[in-house]
PDB file of N, CA and C in Angstrom:
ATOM      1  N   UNK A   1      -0.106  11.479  -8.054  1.00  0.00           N
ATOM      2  CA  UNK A   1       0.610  10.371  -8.662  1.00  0.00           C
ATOM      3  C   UNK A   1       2.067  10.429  -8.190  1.00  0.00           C
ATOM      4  N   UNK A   2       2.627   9.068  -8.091  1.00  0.00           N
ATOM      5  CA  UNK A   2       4.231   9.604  -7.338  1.00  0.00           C
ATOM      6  C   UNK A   2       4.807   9.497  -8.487  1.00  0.00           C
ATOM      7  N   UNK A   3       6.452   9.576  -8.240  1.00  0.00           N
ATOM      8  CA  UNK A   3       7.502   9.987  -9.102  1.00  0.00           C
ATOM      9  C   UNK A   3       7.753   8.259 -10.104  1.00  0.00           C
ATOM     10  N   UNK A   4       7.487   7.420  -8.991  1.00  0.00           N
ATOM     11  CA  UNK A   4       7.668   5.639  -9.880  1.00  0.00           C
ATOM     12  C   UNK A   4       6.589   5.791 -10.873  1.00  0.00           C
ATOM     13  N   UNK A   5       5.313   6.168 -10.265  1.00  0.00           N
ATOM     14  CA  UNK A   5       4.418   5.958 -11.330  1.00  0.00           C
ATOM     15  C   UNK A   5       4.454   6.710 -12.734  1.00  0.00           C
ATOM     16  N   UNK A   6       4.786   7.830 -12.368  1.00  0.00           N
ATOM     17  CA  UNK A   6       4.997   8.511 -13.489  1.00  0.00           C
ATOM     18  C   UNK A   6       6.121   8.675 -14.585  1.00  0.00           C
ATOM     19  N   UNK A   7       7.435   7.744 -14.193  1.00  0.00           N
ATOM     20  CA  UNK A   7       8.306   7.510 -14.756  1.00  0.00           C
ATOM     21  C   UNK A   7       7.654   6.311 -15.297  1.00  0.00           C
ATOM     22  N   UNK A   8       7.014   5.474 -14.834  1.00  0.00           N
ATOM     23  CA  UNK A   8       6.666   4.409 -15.485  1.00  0.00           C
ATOM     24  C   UNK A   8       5.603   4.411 -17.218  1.00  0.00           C
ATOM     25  N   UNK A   9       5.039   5.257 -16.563  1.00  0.00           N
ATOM     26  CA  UNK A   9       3.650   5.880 -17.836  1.00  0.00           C
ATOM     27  C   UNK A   9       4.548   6.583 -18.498  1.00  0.00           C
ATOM     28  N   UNK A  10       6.031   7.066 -18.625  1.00  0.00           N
ATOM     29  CA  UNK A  10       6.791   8.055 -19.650  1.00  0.00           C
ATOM     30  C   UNK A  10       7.883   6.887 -20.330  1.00  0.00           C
ATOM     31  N   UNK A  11       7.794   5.521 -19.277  1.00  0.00           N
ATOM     32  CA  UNK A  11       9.067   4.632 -20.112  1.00  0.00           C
ATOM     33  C   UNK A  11      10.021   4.513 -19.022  1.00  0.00           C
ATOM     34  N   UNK A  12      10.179   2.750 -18.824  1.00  0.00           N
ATOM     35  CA  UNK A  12      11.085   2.525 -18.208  1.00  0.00           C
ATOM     36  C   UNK A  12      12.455   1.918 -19.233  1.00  0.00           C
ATOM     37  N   UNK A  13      13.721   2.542 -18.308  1.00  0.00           N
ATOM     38  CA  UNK A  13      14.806   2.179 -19.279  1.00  0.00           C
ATOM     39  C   UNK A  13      15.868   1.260 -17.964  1.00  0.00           C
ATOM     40  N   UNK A  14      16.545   0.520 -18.689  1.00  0.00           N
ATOM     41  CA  UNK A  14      18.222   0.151 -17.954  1.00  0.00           C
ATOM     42  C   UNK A  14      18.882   1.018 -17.174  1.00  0.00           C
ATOM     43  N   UNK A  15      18.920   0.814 -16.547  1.00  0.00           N
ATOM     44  CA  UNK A  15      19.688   2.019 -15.634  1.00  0.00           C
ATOM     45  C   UNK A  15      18.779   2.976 -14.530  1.00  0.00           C
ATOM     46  N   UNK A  16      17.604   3.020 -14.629  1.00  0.00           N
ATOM     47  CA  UNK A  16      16.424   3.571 -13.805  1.00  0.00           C
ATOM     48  C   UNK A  16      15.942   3.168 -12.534  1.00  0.00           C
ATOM     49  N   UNK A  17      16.638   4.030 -11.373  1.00  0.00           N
ATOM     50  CA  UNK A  17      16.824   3.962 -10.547  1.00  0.00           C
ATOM     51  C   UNK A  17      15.543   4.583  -9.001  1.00  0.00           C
ATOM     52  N   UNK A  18      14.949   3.392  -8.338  1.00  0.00           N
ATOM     53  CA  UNK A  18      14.023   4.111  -7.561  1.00  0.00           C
ATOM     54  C   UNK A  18      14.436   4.244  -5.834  1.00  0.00           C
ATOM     55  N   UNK A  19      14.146   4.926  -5.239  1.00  0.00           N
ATOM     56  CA  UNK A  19      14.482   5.052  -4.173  1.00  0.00           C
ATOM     57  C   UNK A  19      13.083   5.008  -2.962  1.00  0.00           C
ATOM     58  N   UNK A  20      12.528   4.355  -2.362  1.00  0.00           N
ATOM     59  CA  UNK A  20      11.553   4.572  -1.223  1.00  0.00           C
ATOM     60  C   UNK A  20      12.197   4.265   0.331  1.00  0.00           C
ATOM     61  N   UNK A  21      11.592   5.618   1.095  1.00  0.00           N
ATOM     62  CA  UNK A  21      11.959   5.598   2.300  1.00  0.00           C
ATOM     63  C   UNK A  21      10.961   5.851   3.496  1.00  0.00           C
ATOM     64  N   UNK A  22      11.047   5.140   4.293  1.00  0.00           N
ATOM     65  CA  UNK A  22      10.406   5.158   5.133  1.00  0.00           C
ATOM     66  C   UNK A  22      10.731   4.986   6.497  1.00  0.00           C
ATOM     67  N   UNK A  23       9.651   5.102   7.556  1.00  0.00           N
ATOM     68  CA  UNK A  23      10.406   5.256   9.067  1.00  0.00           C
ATOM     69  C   UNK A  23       9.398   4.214   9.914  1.00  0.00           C
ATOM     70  N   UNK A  24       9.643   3.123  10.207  1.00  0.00           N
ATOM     71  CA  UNK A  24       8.765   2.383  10.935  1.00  0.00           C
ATOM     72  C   UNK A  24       8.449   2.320  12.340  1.00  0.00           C
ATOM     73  N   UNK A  25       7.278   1.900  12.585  1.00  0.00           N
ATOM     74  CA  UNK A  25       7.322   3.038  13.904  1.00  0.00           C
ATOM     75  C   UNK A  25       6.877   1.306  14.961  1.00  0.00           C
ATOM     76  N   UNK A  26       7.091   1.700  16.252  1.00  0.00           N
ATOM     77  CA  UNK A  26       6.891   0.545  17.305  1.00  0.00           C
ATOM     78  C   UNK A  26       5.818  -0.350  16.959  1.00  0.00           C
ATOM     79  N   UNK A  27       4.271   0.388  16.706  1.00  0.00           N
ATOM     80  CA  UNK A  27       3.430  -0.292  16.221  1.00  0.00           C
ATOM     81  C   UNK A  27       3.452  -1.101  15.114  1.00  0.00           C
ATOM     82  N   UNK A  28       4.252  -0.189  14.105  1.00  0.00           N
ATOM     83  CA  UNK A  28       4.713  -1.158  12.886  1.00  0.00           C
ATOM     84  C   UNK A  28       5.404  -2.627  13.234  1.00  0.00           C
ATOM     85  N   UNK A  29       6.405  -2.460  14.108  1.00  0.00           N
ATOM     86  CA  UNK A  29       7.394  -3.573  14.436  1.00  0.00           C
ATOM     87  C   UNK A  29       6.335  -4.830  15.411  1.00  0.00           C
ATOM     88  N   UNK A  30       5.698  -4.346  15.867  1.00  0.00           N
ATOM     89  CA  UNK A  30       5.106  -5.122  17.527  1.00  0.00           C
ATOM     90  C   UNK A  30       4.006  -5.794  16.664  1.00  0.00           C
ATOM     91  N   UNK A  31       3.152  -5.075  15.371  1.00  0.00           N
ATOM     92  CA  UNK A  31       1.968  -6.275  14.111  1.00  0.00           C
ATOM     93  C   UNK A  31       3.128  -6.951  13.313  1.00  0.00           C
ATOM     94  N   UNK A  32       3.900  -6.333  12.922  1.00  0.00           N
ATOM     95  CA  UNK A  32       4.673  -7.403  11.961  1.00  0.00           C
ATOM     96  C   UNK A  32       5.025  -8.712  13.140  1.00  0.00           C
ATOM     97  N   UNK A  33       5.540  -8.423  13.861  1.00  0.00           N
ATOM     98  CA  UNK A  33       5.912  -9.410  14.940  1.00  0.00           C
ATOM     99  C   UNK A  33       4.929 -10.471  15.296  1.00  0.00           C
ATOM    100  N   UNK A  34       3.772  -9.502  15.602  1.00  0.00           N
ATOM    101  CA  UNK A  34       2.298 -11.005  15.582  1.00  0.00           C
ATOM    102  C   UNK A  34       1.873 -11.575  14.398  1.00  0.00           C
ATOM    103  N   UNK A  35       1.787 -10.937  13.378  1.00  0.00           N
ATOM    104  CA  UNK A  35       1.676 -12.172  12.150  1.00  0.00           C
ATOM    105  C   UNK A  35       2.935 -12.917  11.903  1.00  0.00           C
ATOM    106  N   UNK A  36       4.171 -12.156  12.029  1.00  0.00           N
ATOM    107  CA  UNK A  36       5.468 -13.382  11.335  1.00  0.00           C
ATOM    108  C   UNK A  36       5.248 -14.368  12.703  1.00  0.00           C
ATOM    109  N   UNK A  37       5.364 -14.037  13.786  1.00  0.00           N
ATOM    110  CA  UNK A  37       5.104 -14.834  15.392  1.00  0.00           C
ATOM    111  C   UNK A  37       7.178 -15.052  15.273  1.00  0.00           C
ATOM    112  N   UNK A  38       7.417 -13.746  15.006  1.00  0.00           N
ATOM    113  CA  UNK A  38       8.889 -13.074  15.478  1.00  0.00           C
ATOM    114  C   UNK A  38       8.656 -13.175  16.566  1.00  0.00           C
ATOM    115  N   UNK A  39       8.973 -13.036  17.722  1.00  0.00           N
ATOM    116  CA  UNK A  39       9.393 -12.479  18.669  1.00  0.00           C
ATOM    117  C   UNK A  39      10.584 -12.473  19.325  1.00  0.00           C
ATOM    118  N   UNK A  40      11.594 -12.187  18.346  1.00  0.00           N
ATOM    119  CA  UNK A  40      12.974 -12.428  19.164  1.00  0.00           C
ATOM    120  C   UNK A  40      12.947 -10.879  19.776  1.00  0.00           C
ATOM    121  N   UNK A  41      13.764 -11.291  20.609  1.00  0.00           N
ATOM    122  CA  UNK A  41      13.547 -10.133  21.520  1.00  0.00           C
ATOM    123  C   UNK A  41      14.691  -9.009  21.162  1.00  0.00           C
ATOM    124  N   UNK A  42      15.200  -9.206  19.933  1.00  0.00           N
ATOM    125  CA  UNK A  42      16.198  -8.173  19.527  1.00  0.00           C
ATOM    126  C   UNK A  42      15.231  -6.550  19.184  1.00  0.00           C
ATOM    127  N   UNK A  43      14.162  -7.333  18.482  1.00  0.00           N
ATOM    128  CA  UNK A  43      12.885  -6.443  18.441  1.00  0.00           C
ATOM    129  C   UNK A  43      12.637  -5.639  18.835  1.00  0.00           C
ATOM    130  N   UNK A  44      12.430  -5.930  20.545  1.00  0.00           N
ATOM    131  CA  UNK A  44      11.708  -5.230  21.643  1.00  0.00           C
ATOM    132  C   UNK A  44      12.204  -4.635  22.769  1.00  0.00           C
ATOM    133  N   UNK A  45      13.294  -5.958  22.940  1.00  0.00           N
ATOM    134  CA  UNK A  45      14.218  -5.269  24.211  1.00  0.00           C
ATOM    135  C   UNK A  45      15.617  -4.465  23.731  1.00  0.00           C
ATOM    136  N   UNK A  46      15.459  -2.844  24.033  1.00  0.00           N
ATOM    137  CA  UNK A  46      16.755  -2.327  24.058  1.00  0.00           C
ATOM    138  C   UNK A  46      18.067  -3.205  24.981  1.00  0.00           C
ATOM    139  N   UNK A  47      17.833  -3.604  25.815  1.00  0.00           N
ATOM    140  CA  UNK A  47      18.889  -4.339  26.303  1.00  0.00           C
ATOM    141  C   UNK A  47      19.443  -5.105  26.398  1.00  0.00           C
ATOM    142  N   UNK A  48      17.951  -6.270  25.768  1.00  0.00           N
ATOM    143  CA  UNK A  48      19.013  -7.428  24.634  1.00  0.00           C
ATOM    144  C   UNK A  48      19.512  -7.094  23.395  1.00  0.00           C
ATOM    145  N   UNK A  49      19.027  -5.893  22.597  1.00  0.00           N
ATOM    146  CA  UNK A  49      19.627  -5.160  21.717  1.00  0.00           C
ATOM    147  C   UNK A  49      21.146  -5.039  22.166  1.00  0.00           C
ATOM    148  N   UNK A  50      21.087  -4.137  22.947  1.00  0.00           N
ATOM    149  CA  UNK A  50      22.385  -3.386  23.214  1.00  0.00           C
ATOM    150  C   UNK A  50      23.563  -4.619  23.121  1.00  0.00           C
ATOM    151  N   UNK A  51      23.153  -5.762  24.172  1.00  0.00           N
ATOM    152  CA  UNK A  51      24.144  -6.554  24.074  1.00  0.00           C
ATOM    153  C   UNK A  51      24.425  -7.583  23.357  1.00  0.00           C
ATOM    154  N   UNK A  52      23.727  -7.512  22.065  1.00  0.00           N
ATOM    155  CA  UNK A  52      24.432  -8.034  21.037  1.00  0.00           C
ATOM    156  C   UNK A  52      24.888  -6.755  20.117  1.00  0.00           C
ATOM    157  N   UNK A  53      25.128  -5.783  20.773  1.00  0.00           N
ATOM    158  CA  UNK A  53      26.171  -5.024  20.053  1.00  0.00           C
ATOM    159  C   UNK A  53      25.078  -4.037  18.985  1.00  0.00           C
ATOM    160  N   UNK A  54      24.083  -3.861  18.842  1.00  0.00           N
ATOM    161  CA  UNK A  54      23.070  -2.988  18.287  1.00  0.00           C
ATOM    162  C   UNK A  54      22.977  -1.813  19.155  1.00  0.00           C
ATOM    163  N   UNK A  55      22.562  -0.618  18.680  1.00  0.00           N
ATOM    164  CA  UNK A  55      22.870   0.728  19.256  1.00  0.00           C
ATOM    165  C   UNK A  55      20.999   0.761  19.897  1.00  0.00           C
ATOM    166  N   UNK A  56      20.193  -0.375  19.402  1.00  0.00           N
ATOM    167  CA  UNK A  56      19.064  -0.119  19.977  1.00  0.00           C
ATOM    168  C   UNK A  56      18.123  -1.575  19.287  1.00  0.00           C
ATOM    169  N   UNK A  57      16.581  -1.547  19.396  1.00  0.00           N
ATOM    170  CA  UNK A  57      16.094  -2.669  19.120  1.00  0.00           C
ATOM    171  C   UNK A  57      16.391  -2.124  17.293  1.00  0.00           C
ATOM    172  N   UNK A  58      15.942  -3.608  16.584  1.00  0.00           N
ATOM    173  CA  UNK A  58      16.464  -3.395  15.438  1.00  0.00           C
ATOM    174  C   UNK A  58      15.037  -4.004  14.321  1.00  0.00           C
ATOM    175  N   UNK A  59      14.840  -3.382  13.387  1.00  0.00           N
ATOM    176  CA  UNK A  59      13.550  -3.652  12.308  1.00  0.00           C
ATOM    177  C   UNK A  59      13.565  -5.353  12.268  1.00  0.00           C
ATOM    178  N   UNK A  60      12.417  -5.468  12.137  1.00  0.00           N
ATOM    179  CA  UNK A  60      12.048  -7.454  11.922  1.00  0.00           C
ATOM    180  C   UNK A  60      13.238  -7.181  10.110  1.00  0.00           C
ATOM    181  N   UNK A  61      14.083  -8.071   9.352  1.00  0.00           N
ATOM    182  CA  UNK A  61      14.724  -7.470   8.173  1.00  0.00           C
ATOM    183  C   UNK A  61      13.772  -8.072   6.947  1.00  0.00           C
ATOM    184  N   UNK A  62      12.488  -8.738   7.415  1.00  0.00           N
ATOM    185  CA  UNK A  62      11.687  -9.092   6.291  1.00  0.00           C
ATOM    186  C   UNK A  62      10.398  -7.939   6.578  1.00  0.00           C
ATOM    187  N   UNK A  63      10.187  -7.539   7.139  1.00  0.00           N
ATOM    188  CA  UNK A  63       9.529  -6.000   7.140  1.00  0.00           C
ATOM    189  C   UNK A  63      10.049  -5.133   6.173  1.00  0.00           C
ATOM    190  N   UNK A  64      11.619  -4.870   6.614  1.00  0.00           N
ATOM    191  CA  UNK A  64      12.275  -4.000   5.697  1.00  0.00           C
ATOM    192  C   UNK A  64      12.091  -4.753   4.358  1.00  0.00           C
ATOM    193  N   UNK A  65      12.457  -5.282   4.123  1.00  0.00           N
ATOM    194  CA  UNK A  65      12.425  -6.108   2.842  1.00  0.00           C
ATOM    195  C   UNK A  65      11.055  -5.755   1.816  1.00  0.00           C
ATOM    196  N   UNK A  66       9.957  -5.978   2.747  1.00  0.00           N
ATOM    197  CA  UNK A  66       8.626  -5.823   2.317  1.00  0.00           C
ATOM    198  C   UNK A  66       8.589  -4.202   1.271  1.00  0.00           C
ATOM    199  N   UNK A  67       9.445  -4.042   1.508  1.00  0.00           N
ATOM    200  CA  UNK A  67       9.113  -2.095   0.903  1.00  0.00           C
ATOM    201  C   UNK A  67       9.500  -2.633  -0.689  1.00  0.00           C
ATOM    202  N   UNK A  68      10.322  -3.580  -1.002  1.00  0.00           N
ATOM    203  CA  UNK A  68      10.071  -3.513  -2.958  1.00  0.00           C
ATOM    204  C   UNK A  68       8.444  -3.845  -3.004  1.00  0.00           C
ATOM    205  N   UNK A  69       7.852  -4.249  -2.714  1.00  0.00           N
ATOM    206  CA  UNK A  69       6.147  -4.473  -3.072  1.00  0.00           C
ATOM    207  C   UNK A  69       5.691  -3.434  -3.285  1.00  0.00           C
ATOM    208  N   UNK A  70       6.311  -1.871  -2.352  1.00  0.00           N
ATOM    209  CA  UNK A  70       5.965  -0.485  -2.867  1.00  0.00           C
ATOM    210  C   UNK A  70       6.771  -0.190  -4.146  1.00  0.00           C
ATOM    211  N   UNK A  71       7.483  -0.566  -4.692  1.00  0.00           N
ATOM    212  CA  UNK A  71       7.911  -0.074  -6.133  1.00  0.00           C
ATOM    213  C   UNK A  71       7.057  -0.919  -6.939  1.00  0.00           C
ATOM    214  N   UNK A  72       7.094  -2.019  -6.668  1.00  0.00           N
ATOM    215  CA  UNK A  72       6.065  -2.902  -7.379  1.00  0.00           C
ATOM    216  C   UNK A  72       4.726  -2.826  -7.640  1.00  0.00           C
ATOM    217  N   UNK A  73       4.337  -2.334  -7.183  1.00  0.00           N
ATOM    218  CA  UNK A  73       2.703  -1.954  -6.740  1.00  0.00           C
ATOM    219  C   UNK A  73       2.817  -0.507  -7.486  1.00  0.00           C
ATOM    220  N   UNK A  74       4.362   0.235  -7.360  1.00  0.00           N
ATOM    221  CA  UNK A  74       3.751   1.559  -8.048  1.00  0.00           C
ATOM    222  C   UNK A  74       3.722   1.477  -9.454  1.00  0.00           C
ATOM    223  N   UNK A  75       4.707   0.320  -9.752  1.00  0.00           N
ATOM    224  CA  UNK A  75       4.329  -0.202 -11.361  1.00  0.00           C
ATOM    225  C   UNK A  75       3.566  -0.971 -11.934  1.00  0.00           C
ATOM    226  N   UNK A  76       2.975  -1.774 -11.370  1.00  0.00           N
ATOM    227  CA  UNK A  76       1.527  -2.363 -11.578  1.00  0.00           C
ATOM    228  C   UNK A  76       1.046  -1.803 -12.965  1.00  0.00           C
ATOM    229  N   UNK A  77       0.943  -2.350 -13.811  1.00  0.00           N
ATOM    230  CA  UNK A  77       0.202  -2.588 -15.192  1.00  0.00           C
ATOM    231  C   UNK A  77       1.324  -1.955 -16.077  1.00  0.00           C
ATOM    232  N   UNK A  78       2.195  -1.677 -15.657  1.00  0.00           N
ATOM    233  CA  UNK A  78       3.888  -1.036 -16.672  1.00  0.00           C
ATOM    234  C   UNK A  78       4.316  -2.382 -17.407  1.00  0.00           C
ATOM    235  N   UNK A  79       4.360  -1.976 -18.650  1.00  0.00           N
ATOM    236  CA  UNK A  79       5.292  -2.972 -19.632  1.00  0.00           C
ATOM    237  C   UNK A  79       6.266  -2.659 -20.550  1.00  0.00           C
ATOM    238  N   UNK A  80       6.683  -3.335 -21.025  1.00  0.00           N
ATOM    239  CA  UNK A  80       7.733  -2.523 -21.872  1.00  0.00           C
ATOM    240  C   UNK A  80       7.103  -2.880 -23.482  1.00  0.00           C
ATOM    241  N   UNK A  81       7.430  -2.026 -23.954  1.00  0.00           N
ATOM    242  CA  UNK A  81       7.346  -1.430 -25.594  1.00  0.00           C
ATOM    243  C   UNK A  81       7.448  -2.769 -26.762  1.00  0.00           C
TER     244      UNK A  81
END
């Protein structure tokens, strides 16, 4: 059981703070890219990266985004009192 879920089954309060991290990997970026039908090439090419000033290609930012559905999902059936 993770740490959301189990704070959740003990009581959620104001102030309760979650943290998820993760590392997305090429494959991750290159499927998100065919279902959104992203393909800007900030994505893929380090060198159109680079020259808009990015140190490398950069996450689709609705991928990133997608990670509250993992806090959400770890609270799934949590209510309050």
């Amino acid at each position: 059981m993770t740490y959301i879920r189990e704070q959740a089954i003990r009581g959620l309060k104001a102030g309760d703070v979650f943290t998820v991290t993760r590392t997305f990997t090429e494959n991750d970026t290159v499927a998100f890219g065919e279902i959104s039908r992203d393909m800007n090439p900030i994505h893929y090419d380090e060198r159109f990266a680079a020259a808009k000033d990015f140190r490398g290609k950069i996450c689709h930012g609705l991928l990133v985004g997608g990670m509250i559905t993992e806090v959400g999902g770890k609270l799934a059936g949590w209510h309050p009192e």
